[in-house]
C-alpha atoms as a PDB file:
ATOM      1  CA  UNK A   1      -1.160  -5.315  13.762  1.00  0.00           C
ATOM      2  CA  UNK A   2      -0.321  -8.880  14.922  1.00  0.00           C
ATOM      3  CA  UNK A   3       2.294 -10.952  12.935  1.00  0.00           C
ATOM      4  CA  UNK A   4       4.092  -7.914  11.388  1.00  0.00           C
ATOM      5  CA  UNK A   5       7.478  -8.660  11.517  1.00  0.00           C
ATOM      6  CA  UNK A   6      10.306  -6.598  13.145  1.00  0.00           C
ATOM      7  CA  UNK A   7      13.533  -5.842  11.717  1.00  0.00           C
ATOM      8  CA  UNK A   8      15.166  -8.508  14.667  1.00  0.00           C
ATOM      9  CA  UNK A   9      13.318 -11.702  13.832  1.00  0.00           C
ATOM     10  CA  UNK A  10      10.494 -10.833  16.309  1.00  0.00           C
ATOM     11  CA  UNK A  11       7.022 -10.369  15.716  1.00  0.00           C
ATOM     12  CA  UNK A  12       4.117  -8.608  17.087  1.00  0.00           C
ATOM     13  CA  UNK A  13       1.801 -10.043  19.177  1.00  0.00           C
ATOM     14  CA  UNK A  14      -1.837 -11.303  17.542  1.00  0.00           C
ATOM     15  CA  UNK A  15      -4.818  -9.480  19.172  1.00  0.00           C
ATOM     16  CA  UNK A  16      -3.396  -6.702  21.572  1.00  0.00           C
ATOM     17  CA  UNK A  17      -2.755  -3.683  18.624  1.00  0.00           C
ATOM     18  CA  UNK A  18      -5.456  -2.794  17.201  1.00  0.00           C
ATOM     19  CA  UNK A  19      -6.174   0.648  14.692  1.00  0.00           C
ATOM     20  CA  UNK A  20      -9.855   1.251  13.547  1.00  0.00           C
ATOM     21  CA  UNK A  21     -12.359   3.716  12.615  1.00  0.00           C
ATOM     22  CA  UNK A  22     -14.721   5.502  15.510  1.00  0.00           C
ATOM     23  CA  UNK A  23     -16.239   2.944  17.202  1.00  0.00           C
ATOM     24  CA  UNK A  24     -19.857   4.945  16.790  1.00  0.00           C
ATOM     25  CA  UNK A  25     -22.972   2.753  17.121  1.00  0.00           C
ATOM     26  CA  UNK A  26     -20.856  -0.282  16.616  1.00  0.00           C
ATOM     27  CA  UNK A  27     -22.696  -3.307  15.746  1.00  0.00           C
ATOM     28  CA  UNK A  28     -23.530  -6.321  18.871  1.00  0.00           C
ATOM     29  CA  UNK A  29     -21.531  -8.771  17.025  1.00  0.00           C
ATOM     30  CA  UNK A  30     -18.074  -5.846  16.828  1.00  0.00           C
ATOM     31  CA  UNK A  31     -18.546  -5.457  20.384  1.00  0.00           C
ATOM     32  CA  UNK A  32     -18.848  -9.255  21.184  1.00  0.00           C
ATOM     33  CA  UNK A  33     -15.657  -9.807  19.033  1.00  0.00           C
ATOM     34  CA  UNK A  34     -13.944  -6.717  20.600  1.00  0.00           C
ATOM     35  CA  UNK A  35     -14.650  -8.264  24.102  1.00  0.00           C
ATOM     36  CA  UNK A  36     -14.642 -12.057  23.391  1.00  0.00           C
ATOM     37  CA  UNK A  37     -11.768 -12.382  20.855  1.00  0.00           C
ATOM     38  CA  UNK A  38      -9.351  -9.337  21.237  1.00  0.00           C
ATOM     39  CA  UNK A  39      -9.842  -8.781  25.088  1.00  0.00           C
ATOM     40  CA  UNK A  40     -10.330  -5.453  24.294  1.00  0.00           C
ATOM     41  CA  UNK A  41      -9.250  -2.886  27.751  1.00  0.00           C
ATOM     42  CA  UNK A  42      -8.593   0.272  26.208  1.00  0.00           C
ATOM     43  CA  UNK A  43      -9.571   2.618  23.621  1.00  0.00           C
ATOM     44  CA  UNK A  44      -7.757   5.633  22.563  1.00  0.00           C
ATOM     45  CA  UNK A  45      -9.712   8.330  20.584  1.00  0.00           C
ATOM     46  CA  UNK A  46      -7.891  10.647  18.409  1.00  0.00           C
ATOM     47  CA  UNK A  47     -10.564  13.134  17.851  1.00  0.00           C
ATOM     48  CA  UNK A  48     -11.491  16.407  19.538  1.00  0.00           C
ATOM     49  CA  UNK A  49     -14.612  16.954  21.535  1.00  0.00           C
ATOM     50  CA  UNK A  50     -16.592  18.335  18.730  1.00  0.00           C
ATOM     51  CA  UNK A  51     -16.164  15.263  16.826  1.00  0.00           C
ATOM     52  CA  UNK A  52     -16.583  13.076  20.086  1.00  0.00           C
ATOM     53  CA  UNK A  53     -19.718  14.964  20.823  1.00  0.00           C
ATOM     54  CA  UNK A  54     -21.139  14.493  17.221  1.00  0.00           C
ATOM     55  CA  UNK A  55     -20.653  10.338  16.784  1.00  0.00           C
ATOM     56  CA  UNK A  56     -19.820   8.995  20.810  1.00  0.00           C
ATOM     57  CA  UNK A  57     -17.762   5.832  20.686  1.00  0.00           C
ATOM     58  CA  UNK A  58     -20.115   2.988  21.744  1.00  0.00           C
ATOM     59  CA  UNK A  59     -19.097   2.356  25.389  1.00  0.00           C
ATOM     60  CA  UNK A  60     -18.310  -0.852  26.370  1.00  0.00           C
ATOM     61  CA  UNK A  61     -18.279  -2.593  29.576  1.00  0.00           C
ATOM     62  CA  UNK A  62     -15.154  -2.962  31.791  1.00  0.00           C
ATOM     63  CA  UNK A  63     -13.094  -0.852  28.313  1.00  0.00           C
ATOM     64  CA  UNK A  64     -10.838   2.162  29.670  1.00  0.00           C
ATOM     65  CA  UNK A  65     -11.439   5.626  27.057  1.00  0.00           C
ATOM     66  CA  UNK A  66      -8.506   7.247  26.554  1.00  0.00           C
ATOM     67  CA  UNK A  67      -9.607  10.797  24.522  1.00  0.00           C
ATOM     68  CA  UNK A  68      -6.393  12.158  22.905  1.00  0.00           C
ATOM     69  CA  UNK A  69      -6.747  14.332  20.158  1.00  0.00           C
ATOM     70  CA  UNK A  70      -4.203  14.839  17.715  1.00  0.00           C
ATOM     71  CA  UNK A  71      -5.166  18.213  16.454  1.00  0.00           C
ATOM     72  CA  UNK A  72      -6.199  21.304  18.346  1.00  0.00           C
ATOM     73  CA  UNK A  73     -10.072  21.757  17.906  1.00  0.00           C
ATOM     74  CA  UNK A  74      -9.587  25.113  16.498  1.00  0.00           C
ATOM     75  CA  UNK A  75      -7.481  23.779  14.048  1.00  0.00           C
ATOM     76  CA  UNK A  76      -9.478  23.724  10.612  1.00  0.00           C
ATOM     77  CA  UNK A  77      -8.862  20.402   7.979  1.00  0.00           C
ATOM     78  CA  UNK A  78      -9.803  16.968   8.211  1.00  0.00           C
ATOM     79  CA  UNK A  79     -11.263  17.297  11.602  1.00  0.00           C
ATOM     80  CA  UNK A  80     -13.469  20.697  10.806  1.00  0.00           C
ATOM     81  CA  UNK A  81     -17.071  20.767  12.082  1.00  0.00           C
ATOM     82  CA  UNK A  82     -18.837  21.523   8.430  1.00  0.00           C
ATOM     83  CA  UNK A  83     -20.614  18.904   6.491  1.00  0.00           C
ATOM     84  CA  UNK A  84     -18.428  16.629   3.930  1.00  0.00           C
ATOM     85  CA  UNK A  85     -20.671  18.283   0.789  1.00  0.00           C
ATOM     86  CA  UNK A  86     -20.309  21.964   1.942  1.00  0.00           C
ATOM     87  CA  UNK A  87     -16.502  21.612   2.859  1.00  0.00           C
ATOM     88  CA  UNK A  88     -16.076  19.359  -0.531  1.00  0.00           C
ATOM     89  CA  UNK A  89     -17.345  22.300  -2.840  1.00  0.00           C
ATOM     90  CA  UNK A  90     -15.417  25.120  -0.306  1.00  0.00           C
ATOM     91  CA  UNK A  91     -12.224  23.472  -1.112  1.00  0.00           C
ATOM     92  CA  UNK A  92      -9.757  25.777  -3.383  1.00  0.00           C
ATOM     93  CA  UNK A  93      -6.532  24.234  -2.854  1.00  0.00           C
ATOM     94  CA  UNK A  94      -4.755  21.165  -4.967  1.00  0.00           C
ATOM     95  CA  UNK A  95      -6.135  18.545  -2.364  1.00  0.00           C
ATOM     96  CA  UNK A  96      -2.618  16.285  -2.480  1.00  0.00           C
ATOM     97  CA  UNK A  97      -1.091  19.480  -1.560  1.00  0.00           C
ATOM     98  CA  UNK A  98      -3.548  20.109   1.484  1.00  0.00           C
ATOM     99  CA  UNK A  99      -3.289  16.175   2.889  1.00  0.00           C
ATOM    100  CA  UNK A 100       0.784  16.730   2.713  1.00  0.00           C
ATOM    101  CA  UNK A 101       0.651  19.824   4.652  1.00  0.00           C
ATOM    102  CA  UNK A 102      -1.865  17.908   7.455  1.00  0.00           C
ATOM    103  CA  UNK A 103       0.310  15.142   7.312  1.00  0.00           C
ATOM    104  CA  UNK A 104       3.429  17.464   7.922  1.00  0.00           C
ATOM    105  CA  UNK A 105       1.792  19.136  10.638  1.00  0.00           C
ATOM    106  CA  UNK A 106       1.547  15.601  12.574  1.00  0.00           C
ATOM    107  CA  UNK A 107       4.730  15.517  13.552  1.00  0.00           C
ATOM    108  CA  UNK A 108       5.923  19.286  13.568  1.00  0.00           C
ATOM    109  CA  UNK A 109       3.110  21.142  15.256  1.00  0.00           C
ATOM    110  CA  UNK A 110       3.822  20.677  19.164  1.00  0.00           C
ATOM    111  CA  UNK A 111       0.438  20.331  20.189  1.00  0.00           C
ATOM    112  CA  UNK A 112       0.381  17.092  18.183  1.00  0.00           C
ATOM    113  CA  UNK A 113       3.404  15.520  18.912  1.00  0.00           C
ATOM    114  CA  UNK A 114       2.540  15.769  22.864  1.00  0.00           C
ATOM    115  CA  UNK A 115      -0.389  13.999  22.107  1.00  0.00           C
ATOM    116  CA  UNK A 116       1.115  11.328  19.868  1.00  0.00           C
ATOM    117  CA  UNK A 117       3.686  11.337  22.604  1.00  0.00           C
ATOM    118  CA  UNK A 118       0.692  10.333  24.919  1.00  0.00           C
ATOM    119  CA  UNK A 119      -0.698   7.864  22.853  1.00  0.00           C
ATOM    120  CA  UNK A 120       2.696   5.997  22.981  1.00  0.00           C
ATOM    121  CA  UNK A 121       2.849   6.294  26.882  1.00  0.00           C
ATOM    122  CA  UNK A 122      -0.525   4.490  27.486  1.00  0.00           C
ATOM    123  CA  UNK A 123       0.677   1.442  24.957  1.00  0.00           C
ATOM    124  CA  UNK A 124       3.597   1.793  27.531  1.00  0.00           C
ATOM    125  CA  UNK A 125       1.622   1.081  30.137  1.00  0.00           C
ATOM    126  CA  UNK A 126      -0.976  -1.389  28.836  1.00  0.00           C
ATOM    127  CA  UNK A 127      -1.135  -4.268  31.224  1.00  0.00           C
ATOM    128  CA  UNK A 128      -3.461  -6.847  29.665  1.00  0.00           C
ATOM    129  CA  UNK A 129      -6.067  -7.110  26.858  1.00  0.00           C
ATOM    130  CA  UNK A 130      -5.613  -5.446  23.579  1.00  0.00           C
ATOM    131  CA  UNK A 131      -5.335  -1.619  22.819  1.00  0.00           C
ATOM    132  CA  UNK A 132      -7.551   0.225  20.199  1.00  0.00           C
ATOM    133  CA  UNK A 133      -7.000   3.357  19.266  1.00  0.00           C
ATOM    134  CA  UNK A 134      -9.238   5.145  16.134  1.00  0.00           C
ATOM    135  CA  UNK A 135      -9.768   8.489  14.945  1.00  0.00           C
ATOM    136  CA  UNK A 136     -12.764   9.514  12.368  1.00  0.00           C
ATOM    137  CA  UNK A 137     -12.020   7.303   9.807  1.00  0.00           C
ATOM    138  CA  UNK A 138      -8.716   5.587  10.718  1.00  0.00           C
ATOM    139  CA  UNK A 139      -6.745   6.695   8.122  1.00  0.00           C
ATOM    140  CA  UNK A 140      -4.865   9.725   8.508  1.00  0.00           C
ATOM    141  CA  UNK A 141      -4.016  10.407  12.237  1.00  0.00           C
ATOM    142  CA  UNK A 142      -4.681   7.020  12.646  1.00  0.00           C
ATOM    143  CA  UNK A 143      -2.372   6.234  10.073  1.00  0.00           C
ATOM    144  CA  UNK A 144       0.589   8.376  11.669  1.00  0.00           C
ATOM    145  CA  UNK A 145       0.012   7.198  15.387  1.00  0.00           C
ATOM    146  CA  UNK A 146       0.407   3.697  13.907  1.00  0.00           C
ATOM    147  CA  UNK A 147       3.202   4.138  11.758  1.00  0.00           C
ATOM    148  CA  UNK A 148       5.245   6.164  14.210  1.00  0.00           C
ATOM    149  CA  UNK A 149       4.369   3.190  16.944  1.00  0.00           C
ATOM    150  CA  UNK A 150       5.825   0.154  14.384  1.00  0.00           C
ATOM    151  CA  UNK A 151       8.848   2.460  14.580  1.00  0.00           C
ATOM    152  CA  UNK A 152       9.139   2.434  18.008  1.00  0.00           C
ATOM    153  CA  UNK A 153       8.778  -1.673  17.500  1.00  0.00           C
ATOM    154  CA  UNK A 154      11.268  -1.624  15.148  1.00  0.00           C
ATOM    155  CA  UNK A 155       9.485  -2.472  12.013  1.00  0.00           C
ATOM    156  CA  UNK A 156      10.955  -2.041   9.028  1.00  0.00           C
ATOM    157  CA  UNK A 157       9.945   0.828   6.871  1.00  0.00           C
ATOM    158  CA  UNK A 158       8.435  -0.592   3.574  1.00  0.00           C
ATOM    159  CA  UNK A 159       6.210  -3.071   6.167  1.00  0.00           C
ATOM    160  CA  UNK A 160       5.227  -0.115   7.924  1.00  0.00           C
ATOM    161  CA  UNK A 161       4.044   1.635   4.155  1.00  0.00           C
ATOM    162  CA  UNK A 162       2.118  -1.960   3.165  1.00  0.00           C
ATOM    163  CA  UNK A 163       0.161  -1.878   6.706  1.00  0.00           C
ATOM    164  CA  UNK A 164      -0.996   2.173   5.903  1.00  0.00           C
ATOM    165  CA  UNK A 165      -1.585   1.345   2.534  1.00  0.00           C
ATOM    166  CA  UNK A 166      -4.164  -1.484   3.873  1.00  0.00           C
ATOM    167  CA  UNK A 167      -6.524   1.336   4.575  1.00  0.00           C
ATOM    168  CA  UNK A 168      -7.668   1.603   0.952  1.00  0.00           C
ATOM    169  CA  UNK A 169      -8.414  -1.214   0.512  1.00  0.00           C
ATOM    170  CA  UNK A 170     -10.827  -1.229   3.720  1.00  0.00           C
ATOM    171  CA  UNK A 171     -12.391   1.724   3.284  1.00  0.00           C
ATOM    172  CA  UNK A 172     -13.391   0.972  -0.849  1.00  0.00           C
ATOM    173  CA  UNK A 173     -16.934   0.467  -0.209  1.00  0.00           C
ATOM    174  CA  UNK A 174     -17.754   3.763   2.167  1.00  0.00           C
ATOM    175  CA  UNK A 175     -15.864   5.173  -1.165  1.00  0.00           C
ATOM    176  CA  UNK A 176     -18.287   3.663  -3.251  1.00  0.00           C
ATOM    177  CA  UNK A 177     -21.174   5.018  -1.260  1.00  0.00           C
ATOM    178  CA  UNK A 178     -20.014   8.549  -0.964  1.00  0.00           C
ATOM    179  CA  UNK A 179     -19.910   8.797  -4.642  1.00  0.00           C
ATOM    180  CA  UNK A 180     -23.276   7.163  -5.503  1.00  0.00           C
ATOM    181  CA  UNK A 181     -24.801   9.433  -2.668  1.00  0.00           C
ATOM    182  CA  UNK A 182     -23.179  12.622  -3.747  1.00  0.00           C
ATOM    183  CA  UNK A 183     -24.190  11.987  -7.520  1.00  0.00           C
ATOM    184  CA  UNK A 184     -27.876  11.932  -6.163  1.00  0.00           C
ATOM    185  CA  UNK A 185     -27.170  15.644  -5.369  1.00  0.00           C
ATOM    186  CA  UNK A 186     -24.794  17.076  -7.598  1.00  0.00           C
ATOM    187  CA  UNK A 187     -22.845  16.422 -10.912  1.00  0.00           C
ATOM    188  CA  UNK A 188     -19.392  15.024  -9.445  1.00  0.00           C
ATOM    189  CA  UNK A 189     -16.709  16.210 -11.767  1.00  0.00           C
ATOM    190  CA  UNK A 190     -13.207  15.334 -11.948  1.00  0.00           C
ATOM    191  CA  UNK A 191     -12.308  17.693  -9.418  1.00  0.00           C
ATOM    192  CA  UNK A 192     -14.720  17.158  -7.187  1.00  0.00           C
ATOM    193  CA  UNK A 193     -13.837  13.252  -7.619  1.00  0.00           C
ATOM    194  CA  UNK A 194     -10.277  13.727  -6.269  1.00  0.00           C
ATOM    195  CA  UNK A 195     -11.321  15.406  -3.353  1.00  0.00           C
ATOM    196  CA  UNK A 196     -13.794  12.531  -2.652  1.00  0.00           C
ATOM    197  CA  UNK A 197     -11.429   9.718  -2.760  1.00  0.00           C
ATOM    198  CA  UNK A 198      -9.061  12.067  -0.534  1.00  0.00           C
ATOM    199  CA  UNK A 199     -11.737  11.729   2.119  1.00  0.00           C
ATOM    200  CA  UNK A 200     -11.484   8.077   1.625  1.00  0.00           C
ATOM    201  CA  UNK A 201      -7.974   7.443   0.641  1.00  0.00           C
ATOM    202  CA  UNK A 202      -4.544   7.312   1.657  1.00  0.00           C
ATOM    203  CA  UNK A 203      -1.229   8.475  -0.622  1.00  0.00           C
ATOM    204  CA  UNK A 204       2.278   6.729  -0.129  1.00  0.00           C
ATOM    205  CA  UNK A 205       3.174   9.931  -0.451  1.00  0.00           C
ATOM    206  CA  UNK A 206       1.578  11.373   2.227  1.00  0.00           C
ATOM    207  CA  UNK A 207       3.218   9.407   4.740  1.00  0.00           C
ATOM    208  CA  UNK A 208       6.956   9.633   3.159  1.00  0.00           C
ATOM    209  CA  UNK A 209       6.189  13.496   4.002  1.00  0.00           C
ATOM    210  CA  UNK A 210       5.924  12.571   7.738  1.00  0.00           C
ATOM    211  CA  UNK A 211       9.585  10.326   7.613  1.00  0.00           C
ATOM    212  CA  UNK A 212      11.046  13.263   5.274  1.00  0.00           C
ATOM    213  CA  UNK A 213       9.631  16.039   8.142  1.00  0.00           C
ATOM    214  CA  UNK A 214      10.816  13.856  10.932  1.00  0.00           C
ATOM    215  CA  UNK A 215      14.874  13.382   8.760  1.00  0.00           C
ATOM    216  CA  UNK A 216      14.864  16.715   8.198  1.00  0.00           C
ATOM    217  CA  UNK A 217      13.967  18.347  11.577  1.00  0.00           C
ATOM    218  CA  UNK A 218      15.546  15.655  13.515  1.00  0.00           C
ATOM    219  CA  UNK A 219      17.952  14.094  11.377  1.00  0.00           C
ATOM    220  CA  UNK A 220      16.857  10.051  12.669  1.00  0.00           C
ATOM    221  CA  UNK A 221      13.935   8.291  13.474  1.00  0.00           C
ATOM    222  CA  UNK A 222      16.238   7.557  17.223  1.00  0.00           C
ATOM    223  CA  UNK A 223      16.159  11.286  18.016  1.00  0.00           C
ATOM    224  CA  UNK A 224      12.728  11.539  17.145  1.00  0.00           C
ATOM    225  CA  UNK A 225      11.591   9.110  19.216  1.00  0.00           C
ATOM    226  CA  UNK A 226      13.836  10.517  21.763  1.00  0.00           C
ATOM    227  CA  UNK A 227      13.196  14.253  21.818  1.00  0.00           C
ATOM    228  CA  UNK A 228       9.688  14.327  20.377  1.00  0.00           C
ATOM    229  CA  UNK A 229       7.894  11.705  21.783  1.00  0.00           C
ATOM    230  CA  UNK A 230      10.194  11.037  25.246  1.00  0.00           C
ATOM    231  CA  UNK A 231      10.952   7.144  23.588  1.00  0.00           C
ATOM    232  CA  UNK A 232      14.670   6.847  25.827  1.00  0.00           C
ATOM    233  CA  UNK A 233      16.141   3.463  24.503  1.00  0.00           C
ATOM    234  CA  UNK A 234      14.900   2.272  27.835  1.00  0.00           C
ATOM    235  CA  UNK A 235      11.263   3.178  27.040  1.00  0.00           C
ATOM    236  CA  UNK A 236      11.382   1.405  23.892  1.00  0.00           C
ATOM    237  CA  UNK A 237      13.022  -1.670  24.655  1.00  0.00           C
ATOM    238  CA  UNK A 238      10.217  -1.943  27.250  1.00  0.00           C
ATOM    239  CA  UNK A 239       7.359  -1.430  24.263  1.00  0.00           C
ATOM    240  CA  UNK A 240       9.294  -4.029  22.385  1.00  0.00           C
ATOM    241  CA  UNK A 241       9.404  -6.441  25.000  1.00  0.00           C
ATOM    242  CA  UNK A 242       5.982  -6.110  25.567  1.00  0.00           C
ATOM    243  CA  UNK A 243       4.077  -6.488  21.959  1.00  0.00           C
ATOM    244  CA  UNK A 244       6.976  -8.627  20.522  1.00  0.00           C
ATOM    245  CA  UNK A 245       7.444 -12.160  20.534  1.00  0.00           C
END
């Protein structure tokens, strides 16, 4: 997230915030740069422990794991345990419709607030090296933890929108895949298309339903922060002064 610029002039640091994808069987040369170039110390993991257990981070020497999961594991969605094909073809609901209501349930359900609310505290407490935190894919709770974080930095919002939006254009080619390997298998209507490119894909409108959820059941950003995710003013000077320049 380095050089994204804050609403007061600053800027954020180069090489300390980091979003990704799972760090599973990571390449030598990732975990070289990771090391070498970023200084990489932690590594916050969004999933649950059924998703842990199925693709392990690759563990890296002298790193700090963090697991955090952002949605309870017996909640069923993007995180659910079936294959991508089987859930694909279960699906009976408009998809758009289904990522709002995940989306939603980021920042209302309690269970994932805490936990974004823990997130924010380690990046709080980050001494030195850079901070990585991923989910599945990095794209939806991903997405969230990193937009509600450039809040806390005082980003402004349409930067914040440009940086989620980045996501499609990084994950085009596992797109690509998915549909040439699922046409192998199946005729891929247009139905079955959208849900596809949901997988791989992120909406503007999807995360204008997090800032409308947050206006409307808190009224501001400020008493978001405050209530939600225990952000005083204090608290997020502190982030501020600590990945701005």
């Amino acid at each position: 997230l380095g050089a994204l610029i804050a609403r007061d002039g600053r800027h954020i640091l180069p090489h300390r915030l980091l979003r990704s994808g799972c760090l599973y069987h990571i390449s030598l040369q990732d975990e070289d740069t990771l090391l070498d170039e970023y200084h990489l110390s932690t590594v916050v993991d969004f999933r649950t422990r059924m998703e842990i257990l199925q693709k392990p981070d690759s563990i890296l020497e002298g790193v700090e794991y963090h697991e955090i999961p952002i949605v309870d594991e017996e909640t069923l969605g993007i995180t659910r345990s079936k294959g991508l094909l089987e859930m694909l073809l279960g699906f009976d609901q408009p998809i758009d419709e289904f990522m709002q209501k995940q989306y939603i349930s980021f920042v209302r359900d309690d269970f994932s607030v805490k936990e974004y609310a823990r997130f924010l505290d380690v990046l709080l407490h980050q001494e030195d090296g850079a901070v990585l935190w991923h989910c599945s894919m990095g794209k939806d709770r991903v997405g969230v933890g990193t937009a509600l974080l450039l809040c806390a930095l005082g980003i402004p919002r349409e930067t914040i929108m440009e940086d989620y939006l980045r996501t499609n254009r990084y994950l085009e080619d596992d797109l690509q895949h998915m549909i040439r390997l699922l046409e192998t298998k199946m005729i891929v209507d247009n139905e079955t298309m959208d849900k596809i490119k949901a997988l791989y894909r992120v909406k503007e409108e999807y995360l204008e339903a997090v800032f409308e959820t947050i206006e409307q059941d808190y009224g501001s950003e400020e008493v978001f922060m405050r209530k939600a995710l225990y952000l005083t003013p204090k608290a997020i000077e502190a982030l501020r002064r600590k990945y701005l320049v």
